[in-house]
Protein backbone atom coordinates (compact mmCIF):
# COMPACT_ATOMS: atom_id res chain seq x y z
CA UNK A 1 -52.01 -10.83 17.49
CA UNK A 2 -48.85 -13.04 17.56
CA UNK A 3 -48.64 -16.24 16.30
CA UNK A 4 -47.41 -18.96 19.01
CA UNK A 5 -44.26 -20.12 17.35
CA UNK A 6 -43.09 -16.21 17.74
CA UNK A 7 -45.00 -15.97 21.50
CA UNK A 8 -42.75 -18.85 22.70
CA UNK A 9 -39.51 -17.23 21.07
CA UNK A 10 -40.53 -14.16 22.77
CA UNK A 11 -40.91 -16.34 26.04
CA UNK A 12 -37.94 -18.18 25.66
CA UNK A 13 -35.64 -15.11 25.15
CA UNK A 14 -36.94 -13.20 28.09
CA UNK A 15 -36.65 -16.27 30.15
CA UNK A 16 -32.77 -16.43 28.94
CA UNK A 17 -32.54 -12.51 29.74
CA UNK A 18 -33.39 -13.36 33.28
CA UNK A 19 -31.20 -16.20 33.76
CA UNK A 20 -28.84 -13.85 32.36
CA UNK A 21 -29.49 -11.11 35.08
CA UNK A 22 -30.12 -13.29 37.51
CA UNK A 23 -26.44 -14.98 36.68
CA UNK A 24 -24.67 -11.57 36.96
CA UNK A 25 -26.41 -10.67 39.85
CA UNK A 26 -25.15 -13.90 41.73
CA UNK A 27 -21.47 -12.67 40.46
CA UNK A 28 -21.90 -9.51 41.77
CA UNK A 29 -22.30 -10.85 45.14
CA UNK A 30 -19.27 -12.90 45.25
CA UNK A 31 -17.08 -10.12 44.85
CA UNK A 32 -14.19 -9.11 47.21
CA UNK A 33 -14.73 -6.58 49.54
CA UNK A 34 -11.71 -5.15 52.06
CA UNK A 35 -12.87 -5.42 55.18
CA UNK A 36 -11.11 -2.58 57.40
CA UNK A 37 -11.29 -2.31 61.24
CA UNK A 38 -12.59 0.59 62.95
CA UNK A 39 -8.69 1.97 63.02
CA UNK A 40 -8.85 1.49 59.21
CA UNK A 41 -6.35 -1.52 59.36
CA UNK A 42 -7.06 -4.10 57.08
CA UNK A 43 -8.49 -7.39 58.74
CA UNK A 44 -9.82 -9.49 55.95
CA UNK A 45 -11.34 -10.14 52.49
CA UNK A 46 -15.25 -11.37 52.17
CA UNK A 47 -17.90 -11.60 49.77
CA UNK A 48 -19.88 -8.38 48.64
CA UNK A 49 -23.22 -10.03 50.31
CA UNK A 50 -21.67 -10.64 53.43
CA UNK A 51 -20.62 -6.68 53.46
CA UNK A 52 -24.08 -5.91 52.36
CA UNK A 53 -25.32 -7.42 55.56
CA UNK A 54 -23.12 -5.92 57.47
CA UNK A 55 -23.61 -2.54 56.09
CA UNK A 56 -27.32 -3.36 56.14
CA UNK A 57 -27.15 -4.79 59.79
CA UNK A 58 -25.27 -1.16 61.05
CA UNK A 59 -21.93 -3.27 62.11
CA UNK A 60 -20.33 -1.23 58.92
CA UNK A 61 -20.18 1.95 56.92
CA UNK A 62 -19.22 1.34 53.11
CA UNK A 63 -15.94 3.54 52.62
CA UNK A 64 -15.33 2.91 48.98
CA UNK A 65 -18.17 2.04 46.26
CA UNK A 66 -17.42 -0.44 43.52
CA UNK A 67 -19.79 1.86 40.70
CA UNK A 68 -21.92 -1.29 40.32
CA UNK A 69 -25.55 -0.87 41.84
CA UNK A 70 -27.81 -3.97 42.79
CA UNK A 71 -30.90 -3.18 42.46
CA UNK A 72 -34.22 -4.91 44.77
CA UNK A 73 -37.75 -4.62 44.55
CA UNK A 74 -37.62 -1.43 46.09
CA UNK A 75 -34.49 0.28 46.51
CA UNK A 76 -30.93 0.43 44.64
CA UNK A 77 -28.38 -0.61 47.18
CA UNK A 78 -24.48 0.59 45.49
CA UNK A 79 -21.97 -2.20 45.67
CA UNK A 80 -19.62 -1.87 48.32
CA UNK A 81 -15.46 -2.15 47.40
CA UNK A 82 -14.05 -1.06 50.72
CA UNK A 83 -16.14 -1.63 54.49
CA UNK A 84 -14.96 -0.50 57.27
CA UNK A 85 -16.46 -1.63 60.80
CA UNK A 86 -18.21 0.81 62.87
CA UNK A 87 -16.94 -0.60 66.34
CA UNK A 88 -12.86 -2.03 66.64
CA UNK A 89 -12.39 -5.62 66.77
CA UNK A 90 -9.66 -7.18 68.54
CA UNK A 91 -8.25 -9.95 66.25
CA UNK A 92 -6.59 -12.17 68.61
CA UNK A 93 -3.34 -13.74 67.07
CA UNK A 94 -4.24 -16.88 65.20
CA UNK A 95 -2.14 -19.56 63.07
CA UNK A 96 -3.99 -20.63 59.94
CA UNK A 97 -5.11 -24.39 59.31
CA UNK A 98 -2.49 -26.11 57.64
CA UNK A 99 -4.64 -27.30 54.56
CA UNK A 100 -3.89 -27.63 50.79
CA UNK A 101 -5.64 -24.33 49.83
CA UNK A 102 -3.81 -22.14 52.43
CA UNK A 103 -0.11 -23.79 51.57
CA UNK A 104 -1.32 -22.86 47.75
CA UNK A 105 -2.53 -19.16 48.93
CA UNK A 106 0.93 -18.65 50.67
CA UNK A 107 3.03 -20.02 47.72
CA UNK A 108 0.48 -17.87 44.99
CA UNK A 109 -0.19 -20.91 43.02
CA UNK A 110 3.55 -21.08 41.71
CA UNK A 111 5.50 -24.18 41.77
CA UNK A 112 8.41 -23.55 44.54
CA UNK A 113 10.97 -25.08 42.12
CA UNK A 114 10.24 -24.26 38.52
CA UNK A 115 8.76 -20.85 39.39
CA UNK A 116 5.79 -21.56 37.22
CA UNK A 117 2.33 -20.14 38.03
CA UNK A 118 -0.60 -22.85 37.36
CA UNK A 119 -4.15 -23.38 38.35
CA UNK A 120 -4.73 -24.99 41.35
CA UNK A 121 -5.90 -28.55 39.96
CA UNK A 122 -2.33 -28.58 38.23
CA UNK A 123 -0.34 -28.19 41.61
CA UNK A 124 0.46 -30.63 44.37
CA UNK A 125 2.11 -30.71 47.41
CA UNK A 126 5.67 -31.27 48.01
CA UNK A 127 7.34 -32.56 51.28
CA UNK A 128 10.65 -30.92 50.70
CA UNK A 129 11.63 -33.72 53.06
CA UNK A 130 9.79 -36.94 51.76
CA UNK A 131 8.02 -38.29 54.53
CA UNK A 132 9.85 -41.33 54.36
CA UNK A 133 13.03 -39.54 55.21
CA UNK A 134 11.22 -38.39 58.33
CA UNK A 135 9.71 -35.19 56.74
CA UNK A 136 6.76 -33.96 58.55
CA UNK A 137 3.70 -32.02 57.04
CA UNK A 138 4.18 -29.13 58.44
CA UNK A 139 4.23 -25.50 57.31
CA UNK A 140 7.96 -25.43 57.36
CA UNK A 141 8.18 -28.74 54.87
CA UNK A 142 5.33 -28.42 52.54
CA UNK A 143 5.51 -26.61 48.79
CA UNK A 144 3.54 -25.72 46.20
CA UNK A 145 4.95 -27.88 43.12
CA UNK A 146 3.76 -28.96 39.62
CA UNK A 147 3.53 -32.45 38.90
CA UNK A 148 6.54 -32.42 37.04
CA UNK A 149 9.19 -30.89 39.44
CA UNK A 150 7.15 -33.35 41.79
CA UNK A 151 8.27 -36.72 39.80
CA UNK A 152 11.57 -35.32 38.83
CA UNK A 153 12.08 -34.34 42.81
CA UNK A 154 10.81 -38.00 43.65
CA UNK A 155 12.38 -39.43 46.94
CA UNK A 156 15.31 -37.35 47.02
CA UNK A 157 16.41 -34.80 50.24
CA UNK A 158 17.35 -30.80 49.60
CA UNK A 159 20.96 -31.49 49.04
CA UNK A 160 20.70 -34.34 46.67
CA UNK A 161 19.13 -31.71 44.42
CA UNK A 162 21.94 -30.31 42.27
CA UNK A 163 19.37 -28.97 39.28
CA UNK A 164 16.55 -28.43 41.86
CA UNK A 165 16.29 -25.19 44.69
CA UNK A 166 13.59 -23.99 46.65
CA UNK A 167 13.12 -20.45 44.99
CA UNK A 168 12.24 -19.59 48.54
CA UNK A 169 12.40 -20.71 52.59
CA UNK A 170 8.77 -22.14 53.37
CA UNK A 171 7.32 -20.36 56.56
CA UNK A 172 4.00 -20.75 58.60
CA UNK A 173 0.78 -18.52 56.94
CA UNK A 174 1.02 -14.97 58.94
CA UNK A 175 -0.47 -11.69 59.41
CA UNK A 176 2.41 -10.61 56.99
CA UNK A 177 1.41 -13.10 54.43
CA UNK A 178 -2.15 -12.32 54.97
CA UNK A 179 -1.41 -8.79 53.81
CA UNK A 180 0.61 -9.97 51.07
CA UNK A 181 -2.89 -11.52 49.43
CA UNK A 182 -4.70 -8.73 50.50
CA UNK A 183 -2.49 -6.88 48.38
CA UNK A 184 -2.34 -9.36 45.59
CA UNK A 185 -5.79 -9.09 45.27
CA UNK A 186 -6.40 -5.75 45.54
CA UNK A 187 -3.85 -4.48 42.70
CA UNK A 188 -7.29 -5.33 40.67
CA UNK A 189 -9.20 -2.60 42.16
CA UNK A 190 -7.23 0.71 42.77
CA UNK A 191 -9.97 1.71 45.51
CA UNK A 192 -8.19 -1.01 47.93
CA UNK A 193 -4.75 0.52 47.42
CA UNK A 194 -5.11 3.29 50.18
CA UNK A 195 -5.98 0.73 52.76
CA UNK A 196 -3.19 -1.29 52.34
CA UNK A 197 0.15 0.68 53.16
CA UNK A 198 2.04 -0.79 49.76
């Protein structure tokens, strides 16, 4: 018989073991999955539960396993790297929002004038010509930019900038770009590399 200081250790442990589980479970299901078309072309990036419910629904066939297995009441499902969709889609052409998160996704999180790579929170956005120049925000005049090159930049236009240069031209989010992430992100998992004509 245990004694109850050592049954509510035992209870509080196992509890923690769950949460545990339970926490890498959730993780598990937020990882990226390469969505291919039915021609094999890569059309996007999701979560591993969405392309568990499409593999689950019939929409898609896994093509490439991740190793990890998630395991339910009643079966073991394997965790899926690579999904390709069972029927082609026709992606229409389509501009992405201009948003803060998509001009930081094109520009990989590095300031456009320093060159140096930060966390998101440490970025802002740069109007290469200031707004009250007559700078729009638009694809074509927004940068990534630490908050240093940002105060040191101030007011000032491109050619005022003798110890300042873009490091490169800043153009609209494309399919082009949208490959370039895919790629970016998938030189993490080598099952991805196949799918994405580097």
């Amino acid at each position: 018989m245990m004694h109850a200081r050592k049954q509510k250790a035992v209870a509080r442990t196992a509890a923690f073991a769950g949460e545990q589980a339970t926490l890498q479970s959730v993780h598990l299901l937020q990882m990226p999955v390469l969505v291919l078309n039915a021609s094999y072309e890569p059309i996007n990036i999701c979560g591993a539960r969405r392309a568990l419910v499409l593999v689950l629904k019939g929409v898609a066939r896994t093509e490439e396993e991740h190793g990890l297995t998630l395991h339910a009441q009643r079966s073991r499902i394997a965790m899926p790297s690579v999904i390709r969709l069972l029927e082609y889609r026709r992606i229409p052409y389509q501009t992405r929002a201009l948003s803060r998160k998509n001009i930081l996704l094109r520009d990989r999180n590095t300031c456009q004038y320093c060159g140096e790579v930060l966390a998101s929170g440490d970025l802002t956005l740069d109007h290469v010509i200031p707004r009250s120049r007559g700078g729009n925000s638009t694809w074509e005049n927004l940068v990534a930019c630490c908050h240093s090159c940002n105060r040191r930049k101030g007011n000032r236009m491109p050619n005022e900038l003798d110890d300042m240069k873009l490091q490169r031209e800043p153009r609209p989010f494309s399919l082009h770009t949208s490959r370039q992430i895919m790629r970016m992100l998938g030189r993490g998992d080598d099952r991805w590399r196949k799918y994405l004509f580097y």
